[in-house]
N, C-alpha and C. Protein backbone atom coordinates (compact mmCIF):
# COMPACT_ATOMS: atom_id res chain seq x y z
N UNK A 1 -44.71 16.11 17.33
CA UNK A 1 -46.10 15.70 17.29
C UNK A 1 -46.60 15.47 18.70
N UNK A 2 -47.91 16.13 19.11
CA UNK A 2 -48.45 15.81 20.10
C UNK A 2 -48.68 14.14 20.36
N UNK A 3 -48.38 13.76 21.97
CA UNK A 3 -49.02 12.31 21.72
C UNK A 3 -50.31 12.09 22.37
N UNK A 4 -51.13 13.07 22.61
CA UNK A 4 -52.54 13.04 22.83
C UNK A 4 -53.08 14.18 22.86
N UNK A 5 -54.35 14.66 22.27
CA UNK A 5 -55.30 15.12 22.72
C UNK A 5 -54.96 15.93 23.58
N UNK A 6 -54.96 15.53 25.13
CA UNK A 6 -54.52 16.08 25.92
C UNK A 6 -53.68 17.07 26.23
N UNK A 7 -52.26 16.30 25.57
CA UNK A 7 -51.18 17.18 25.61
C UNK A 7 -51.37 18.41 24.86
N UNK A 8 -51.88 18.50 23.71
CA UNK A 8 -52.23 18.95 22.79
C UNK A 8 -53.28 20.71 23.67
N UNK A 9 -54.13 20.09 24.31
CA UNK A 9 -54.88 20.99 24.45
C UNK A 9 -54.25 22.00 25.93
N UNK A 10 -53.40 21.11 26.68
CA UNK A 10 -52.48 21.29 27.78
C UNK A 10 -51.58 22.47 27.29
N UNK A 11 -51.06 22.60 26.51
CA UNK A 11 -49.94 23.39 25.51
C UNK A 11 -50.68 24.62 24.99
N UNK A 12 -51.41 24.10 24.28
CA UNK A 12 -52.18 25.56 23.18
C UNK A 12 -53.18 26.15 24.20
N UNK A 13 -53.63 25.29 25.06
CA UNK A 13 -54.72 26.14 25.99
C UNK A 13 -54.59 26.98 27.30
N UNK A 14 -53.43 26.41 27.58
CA UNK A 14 -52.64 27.66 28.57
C UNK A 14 -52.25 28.98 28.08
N UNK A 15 -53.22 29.66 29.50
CA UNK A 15 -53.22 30.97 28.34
C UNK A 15 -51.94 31.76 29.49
N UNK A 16 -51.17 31.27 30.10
CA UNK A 16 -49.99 31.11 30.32
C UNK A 16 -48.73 31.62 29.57
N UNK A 17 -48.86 30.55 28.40
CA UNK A 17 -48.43 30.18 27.54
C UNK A 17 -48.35 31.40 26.36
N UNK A 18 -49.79 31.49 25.91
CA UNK A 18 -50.33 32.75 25.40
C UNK A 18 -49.72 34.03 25.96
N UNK A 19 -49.20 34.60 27.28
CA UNK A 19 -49.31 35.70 27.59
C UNK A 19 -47.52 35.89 27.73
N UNK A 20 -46.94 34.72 27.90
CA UNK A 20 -45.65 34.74 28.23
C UNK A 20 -45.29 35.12 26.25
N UNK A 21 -45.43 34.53 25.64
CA UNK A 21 -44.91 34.84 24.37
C UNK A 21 -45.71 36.00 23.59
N UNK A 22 -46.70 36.74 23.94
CA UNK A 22 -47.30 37.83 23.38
C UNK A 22 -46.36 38.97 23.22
N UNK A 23 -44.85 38.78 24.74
CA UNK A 23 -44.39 40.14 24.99
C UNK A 23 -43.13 39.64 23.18
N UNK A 24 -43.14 38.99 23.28
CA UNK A 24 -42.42 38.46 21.76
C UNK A 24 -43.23 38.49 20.25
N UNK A 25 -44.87 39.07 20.53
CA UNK A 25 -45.25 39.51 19.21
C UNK A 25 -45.04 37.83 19.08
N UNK A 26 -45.51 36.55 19.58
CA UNK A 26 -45.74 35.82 19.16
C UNK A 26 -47.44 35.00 19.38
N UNK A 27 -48.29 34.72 18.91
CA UNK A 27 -49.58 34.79 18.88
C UNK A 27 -49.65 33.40 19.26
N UNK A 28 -50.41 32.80 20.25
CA UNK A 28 -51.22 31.32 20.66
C UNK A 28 -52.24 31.29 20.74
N UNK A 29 -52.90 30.54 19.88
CA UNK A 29 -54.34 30.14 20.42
C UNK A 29 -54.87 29.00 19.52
N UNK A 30 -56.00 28.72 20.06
CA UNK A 30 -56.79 27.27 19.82
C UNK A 30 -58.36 27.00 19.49
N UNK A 31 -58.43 26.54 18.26
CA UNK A 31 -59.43 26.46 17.79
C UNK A 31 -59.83 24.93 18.30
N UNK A 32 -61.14 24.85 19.36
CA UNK A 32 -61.28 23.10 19.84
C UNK A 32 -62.38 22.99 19.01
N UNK A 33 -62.93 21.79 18.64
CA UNK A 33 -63.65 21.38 17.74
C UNK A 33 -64.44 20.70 18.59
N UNK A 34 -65.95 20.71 18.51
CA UNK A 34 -66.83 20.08 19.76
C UNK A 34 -67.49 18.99 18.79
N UNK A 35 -67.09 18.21 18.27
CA UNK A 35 -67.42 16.70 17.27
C UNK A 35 -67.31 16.82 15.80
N UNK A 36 -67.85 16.09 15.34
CA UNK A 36 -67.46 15.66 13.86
C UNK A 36 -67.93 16.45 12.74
N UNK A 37 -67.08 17.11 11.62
CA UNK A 37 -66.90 18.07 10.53
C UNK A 37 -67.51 17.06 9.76
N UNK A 38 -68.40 17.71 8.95
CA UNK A 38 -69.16 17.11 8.06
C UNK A 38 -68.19 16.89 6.83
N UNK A 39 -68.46 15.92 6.09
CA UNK A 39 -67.49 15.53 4.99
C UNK A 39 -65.77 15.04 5.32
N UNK A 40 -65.94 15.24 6.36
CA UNK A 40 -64.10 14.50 6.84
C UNK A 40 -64.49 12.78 6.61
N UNK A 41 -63.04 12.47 6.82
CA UNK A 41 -63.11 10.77 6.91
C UNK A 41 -64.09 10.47 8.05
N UNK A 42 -63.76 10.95 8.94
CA UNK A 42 -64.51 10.56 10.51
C UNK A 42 -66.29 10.19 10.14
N UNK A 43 -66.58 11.49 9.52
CA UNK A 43 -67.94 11.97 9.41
C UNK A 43 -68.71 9.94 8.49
N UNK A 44 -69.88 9.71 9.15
CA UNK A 44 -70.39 8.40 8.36
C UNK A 44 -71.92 8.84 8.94
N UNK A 45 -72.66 10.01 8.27
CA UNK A 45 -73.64 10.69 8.25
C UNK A 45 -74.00 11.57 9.52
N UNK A 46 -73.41 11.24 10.32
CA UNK A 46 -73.74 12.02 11.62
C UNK A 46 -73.09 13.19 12.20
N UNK A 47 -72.12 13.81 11.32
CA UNK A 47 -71.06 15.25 11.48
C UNK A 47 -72.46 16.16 11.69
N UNK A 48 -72.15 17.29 12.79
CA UNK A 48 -73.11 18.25 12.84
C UNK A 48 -72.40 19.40 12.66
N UNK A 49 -70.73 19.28 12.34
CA UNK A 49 -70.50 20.84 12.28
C UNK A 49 -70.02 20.85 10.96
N UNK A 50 -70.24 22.24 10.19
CA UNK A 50 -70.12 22.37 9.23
C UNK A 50 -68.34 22.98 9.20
N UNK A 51 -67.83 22.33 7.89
CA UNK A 51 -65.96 22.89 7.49
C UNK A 51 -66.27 24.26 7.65
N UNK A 52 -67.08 25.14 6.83
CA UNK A 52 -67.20 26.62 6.95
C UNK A 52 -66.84 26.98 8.55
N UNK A 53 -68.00 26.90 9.31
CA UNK A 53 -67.48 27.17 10.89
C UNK A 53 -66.47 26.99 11.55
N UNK A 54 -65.84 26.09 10.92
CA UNK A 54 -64.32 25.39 11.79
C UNK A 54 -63.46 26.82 11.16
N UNK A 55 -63.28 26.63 9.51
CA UNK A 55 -62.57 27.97 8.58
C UNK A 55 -62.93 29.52 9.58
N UNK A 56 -63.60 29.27 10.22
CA UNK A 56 -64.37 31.01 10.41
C UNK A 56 -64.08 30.93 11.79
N UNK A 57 -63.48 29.94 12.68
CA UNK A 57 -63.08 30.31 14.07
C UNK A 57 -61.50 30.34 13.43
N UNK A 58 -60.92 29.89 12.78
CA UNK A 58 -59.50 30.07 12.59
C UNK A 58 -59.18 31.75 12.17
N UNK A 59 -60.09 32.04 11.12
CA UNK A 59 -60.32 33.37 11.04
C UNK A 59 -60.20 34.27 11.83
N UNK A 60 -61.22 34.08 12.96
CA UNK A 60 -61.01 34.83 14.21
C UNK A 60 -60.31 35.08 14.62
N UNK A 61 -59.68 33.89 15.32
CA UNK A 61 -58.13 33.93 15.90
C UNK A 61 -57.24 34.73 15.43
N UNK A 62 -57.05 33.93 13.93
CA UNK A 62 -56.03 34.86 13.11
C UNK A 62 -56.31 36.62 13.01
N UNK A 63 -57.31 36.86 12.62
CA UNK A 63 -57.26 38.12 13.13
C UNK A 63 -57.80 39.25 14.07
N UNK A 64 -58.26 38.59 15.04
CA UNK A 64 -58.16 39.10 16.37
C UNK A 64 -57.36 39.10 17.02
N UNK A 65 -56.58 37.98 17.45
CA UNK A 65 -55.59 37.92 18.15
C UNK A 65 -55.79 38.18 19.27
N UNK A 66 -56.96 38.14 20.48
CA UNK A 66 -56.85 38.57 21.50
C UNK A 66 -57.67 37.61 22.31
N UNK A 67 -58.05 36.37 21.21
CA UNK A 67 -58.73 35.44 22.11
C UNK A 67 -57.90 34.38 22.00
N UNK A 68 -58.11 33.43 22.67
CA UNK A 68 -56.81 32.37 23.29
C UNK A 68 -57.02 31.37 22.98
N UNK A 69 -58.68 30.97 22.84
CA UNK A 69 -59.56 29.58 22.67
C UNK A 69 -60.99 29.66 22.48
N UNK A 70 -61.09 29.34 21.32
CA UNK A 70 -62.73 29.49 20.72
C UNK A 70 -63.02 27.98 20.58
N UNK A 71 -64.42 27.24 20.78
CA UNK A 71 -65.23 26.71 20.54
C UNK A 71 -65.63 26.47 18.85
N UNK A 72 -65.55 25.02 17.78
CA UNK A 72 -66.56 25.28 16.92
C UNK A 72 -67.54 24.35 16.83
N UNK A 73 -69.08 24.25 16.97
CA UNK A 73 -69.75 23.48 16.98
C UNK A 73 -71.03 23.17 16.08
């Protein structure tokens, strides 16, 4: 388990990381989330991003495979 944020984004966002394990047919990348998903615990009326959008950058990733780090907002 990551123990922050940080580390978290340190790891998956090096595209370093990404390029060293590609030659292994192994895929990295990172979906960052720019505030609060509507309907999560977090959310107490003020979430502006919708679950759909978050689902539809994972999408991407998953099958593109050639981007490293998308944005959902």
């Amino acid at each position: 388990m990551f123990t922050s944020l940080l580390d978290a984004r340190r790891l998956a966002g090096d595209p370093g990381l990404a390029e060293r394990l590609r030659a292994d047919d192994i895929y990295v990348g990172e979906v960052v989330v720019m505030g609060l998903v509507k309907g999560t615990v977090s959310d107490r009326g003020n979430a502006t991003i919708e679950p759909d959008s978050v689902a539809q950058k994972f999408w991407t990733l998953f099958t593109q495979r050639d981007i490293v780090s998308v944005e959902a907002r």
